[in-house]
Protein backbone atom coordinates (compact mmCIF):
# COMPACT_ATOMS: atom_id res chain seq x y z
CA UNK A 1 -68.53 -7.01 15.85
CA UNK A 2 -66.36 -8.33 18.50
CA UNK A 3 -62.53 -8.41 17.95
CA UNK A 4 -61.01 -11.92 17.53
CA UNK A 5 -59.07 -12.80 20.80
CA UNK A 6 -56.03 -13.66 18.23
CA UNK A 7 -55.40 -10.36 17.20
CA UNK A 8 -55.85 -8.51 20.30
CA UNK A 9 -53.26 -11.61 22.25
CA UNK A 10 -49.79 -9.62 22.94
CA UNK A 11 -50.92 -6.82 21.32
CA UNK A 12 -48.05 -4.82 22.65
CA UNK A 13 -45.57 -7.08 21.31
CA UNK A 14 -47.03 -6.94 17.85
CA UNK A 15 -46.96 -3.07 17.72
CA UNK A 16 -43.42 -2.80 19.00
CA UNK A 17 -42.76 -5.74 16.09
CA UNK A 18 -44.44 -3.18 13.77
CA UNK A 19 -42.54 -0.06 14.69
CA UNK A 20 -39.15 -2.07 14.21
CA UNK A 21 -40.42 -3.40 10.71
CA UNK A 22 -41.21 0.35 9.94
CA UNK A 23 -38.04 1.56 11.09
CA UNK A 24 -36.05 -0.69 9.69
CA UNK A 25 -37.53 0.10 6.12
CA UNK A 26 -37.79 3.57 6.38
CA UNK A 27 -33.70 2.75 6.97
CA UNK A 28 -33.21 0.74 4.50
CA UNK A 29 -35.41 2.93 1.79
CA UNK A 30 -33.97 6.51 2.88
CA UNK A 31 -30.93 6.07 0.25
CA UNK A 32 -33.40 5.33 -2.27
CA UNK A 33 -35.29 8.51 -1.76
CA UNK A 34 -32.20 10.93 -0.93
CA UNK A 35 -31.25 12.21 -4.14
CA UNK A 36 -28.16 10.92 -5.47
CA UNK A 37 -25.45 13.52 -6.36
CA UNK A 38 -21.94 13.49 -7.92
CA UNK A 39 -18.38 14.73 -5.86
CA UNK A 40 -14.63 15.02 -7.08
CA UNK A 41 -12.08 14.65 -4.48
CA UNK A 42 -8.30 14.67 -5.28
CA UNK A 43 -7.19 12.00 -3.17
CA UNK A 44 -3.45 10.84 -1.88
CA UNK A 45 -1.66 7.77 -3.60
CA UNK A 46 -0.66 5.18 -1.10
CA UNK A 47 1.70 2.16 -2.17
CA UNK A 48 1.38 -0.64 0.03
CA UNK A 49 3.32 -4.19 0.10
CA UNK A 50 6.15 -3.54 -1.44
CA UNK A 51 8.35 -6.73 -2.03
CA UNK A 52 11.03 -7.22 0.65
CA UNK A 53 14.69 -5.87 -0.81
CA UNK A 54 13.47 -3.90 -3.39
CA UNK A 55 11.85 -0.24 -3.98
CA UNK A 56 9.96 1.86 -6.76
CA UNK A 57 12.94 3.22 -9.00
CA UNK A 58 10.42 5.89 -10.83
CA UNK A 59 8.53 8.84 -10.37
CA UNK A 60 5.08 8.55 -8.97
CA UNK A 61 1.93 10.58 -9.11
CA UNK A 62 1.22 12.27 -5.38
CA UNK A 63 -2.61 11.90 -5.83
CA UNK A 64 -5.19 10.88 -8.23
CA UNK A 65 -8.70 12.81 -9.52
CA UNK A 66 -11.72 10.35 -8.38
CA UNK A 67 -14.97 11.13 -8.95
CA UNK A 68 -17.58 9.22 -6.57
CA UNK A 69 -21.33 9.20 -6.92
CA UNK A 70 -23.73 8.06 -3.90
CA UNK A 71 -26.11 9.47 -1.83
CA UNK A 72 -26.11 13.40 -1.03
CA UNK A 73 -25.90 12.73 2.63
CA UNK A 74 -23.98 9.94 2.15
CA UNK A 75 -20.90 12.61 0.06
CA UNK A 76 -21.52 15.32 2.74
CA UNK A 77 -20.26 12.65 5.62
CA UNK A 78 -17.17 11.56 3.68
CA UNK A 79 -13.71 12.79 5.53
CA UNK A 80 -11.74 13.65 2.26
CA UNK A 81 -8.45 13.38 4.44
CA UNK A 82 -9.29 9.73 5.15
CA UNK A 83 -9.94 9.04 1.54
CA UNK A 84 -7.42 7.45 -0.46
CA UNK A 85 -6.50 5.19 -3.26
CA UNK A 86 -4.39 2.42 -2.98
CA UNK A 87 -1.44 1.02 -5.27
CA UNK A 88 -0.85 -2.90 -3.88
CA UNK A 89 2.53 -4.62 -4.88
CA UNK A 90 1.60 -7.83 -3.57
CA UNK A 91 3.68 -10.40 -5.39
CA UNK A 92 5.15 -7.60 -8.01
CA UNK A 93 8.00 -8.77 -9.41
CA UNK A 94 11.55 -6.70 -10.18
CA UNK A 95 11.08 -4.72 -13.73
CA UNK A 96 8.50 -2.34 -15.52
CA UNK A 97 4.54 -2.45 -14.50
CA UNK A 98 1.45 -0.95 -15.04
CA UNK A 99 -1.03 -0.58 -12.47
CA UNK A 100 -4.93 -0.12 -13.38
CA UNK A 101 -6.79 1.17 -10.53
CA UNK A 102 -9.99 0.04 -10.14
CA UNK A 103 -12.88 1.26 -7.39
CA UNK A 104 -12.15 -1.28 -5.39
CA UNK A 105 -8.51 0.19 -4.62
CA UNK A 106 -10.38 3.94 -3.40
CA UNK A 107 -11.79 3.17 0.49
CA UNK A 108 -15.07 4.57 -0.08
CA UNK A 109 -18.34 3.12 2.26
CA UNK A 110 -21.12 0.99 0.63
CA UNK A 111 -23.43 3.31 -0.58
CA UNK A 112 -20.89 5.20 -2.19
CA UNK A 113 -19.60 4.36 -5.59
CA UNK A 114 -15.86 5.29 -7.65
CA UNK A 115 -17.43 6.08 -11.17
CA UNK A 116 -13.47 7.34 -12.57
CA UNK A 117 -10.56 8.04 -11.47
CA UNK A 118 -7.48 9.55 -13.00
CA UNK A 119 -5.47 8.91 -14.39
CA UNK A 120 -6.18 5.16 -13.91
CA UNK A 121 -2.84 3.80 -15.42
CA UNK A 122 0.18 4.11 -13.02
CA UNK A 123 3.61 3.16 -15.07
CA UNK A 124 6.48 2.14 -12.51
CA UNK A 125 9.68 0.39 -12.29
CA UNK A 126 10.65 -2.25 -9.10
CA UNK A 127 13.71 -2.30 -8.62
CA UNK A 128 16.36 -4.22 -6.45
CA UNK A 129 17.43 -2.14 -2.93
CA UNK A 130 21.18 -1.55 -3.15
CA UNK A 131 23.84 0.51 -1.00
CA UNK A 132 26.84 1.98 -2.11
CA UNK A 133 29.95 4.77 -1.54
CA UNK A 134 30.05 7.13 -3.81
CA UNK A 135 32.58 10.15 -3.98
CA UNK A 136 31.68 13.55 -2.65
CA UNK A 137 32.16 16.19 -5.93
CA UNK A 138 31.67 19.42 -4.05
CA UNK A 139 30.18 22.35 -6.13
CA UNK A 140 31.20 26.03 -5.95
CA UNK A 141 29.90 28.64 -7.44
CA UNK A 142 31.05 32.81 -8.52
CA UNK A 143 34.60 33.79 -8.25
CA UNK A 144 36.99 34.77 -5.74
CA UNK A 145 38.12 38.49 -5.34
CA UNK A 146 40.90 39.35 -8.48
CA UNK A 147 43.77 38.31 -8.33
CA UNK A 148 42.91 35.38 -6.24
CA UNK A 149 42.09 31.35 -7.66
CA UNK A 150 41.33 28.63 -6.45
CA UNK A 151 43.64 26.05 -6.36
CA UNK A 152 42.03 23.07 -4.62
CA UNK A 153 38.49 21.51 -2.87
CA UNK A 154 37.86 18.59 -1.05
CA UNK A 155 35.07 17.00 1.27
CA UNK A 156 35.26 15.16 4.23
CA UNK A 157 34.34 12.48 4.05
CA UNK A 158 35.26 12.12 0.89
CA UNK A 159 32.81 9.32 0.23
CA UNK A 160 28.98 8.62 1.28
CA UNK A 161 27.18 5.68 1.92
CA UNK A 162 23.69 5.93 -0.32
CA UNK A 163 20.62 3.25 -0.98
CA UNK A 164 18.98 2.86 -3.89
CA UNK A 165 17.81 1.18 -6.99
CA UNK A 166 21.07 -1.04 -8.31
CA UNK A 167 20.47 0.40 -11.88
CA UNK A 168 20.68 3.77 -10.83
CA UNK A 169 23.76 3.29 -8.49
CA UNK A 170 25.52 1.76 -10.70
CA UNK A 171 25.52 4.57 -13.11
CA UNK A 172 26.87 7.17 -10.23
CA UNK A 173 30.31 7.72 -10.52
CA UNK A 174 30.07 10.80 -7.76
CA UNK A 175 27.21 12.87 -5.57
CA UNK A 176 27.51 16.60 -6.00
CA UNK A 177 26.85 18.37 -2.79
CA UNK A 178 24.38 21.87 -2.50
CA UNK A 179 26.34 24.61 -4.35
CA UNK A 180 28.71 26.43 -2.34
CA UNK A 181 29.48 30.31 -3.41
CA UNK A 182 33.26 31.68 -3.30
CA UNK A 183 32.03 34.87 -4.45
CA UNK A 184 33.98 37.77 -2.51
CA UNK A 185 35.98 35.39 -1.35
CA UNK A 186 40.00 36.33 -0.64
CA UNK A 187 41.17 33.38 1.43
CA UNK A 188 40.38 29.37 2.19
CA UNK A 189 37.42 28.54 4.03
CA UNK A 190 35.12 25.47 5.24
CA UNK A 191 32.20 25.63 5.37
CA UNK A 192 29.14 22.70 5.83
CA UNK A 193 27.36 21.17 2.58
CA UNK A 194 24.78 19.26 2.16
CA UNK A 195 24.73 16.42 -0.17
CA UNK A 196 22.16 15.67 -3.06
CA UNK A 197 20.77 12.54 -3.25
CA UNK A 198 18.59 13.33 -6.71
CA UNK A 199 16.51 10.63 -8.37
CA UNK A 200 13.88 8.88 -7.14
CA UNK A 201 14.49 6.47 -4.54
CA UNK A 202 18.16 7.73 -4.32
CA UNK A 203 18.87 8.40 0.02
CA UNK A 204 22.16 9.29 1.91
CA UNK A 205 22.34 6.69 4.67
CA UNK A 206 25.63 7.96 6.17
CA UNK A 207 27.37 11.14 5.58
CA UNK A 208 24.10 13.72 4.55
CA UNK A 209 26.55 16.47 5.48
CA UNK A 210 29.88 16.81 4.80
CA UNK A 211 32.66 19.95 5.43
CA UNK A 212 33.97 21.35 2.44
CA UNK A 213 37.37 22.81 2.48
CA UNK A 214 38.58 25.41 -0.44
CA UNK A 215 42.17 26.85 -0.66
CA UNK A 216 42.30 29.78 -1.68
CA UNK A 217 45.59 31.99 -3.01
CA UNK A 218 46.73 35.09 -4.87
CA UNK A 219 47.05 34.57 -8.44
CA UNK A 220 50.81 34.24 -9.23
CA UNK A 221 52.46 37.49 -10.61
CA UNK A 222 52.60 37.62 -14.57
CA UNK A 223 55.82 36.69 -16.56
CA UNK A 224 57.97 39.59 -16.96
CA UNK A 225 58.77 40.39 -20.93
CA UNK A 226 61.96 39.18 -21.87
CA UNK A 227 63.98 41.61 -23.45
CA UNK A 228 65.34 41.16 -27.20
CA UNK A 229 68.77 41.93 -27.55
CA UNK A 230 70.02 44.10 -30.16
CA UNK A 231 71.14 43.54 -33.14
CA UNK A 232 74.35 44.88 -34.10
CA UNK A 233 75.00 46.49 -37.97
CA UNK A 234 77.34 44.98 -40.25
CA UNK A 235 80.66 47.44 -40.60
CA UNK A 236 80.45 48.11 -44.08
């Protein structure tokens, strides 16, 4: 039985039409046959438009637990160093939040789906950006050789410029610097210190180190015992 002449016109055509169609399902279908498996990654916290003038006055988790579920090829490809999950601030205003991640806020592809993450609630406090001097209390530490003191410290400068969140600045009355050992010590000295900005979103803008100066002298010499005169005897 003779072929019909429409089946047989571009036949070339039609086959390369059919490989594409085959191709194109056997593409579309592999996920679907690929076992699907189950992956936790521990993942870096990113914040991301935070509010002009103002900064995150409280501590913040590093990274979050996610557990993603997709295609076993599909998990083997993922760059864990590329993963993370995102904290947005868009429109946040000043005061106490709490931020609910969702699987939209982890960049993971398509085929690949955020099933938990942890923890999920992120507690923080926005805050108002601030600057500030503040007045260097230098810390020392042990005690000079005997019979030697301490009589007097000082830091120059004696005051710091630091940035911060305005309720936490205006609570600082002084920085302390790190601590500074006088152990052994027999004479003044001054030596470079390093100031302590401590508390999150606390940072030194101008004077991170500062020269600490110590006098040292010799302890003064004790009292000498006063002596008690005599008492003389009635003459009887």
């Amino acid at each position: 039985m003779p072929i019909p002449r429409i089946l047989v016109r571009n036949l070339g055509l039609k086959v390369l039409a059919l490989a594409i169609a085959v191709a194109v399902w056997f593409a579309l279908s592999g996920g679907k046959r690929e076992r699907i498996s189950e992956r936790s990654y521990h993942i870096p916290l990113s914040i991301v438009n935070i509010p002009t003038h103002t900064l995150i006055a409280s501590a913040l988790p590093a990274s979050v637990d996610a557990r993603l579920r997709g295609p076993f090829t599909a998990l083997r490809q993922l760059e864990p160093d590329k993963l993370e999950a995102v904290l947005d601030l868009s429109n946040a205003e000043r005061g106490e939040h709490i931020y609910r991640l969702t699987p939209d806020d982890v960049n993971v592809p398509p085929e690949v789906e955020v099933i938990s993450l942890a923890p999920q609630e992120i507690p923080f406090l926005l805050d108002t950006l601030e600057e500030k001097r503040i007045p260097v209390a230098p810390v020392l530490t042990g005690e000079p050789t005997p019979g030697t003191h301490v009589v007097g410290v000082n830091a120059e400068p004696a005051e710091v410029q630091i940035a911060g969140p305005a309720a936490a600045l205006a609570k600082m009355t002084s920085i302390a610097t790190v601590p500074i050992s006088v152990s052994g010590r027999s004479s003044s000295f001054a030596t470079p210190a390093e100031v302590l900005a401590a508390g999150p979103g606390l940072r030194v803008r101008q004077g991170q180190v500062v020269t600490v100066s110590v006098r040292i002298e010799a302890e003064p010499p004790p009292p000498s015992p006063t002596a008690t005169p005599a008492r003389r005897r009635r003459s009887a």
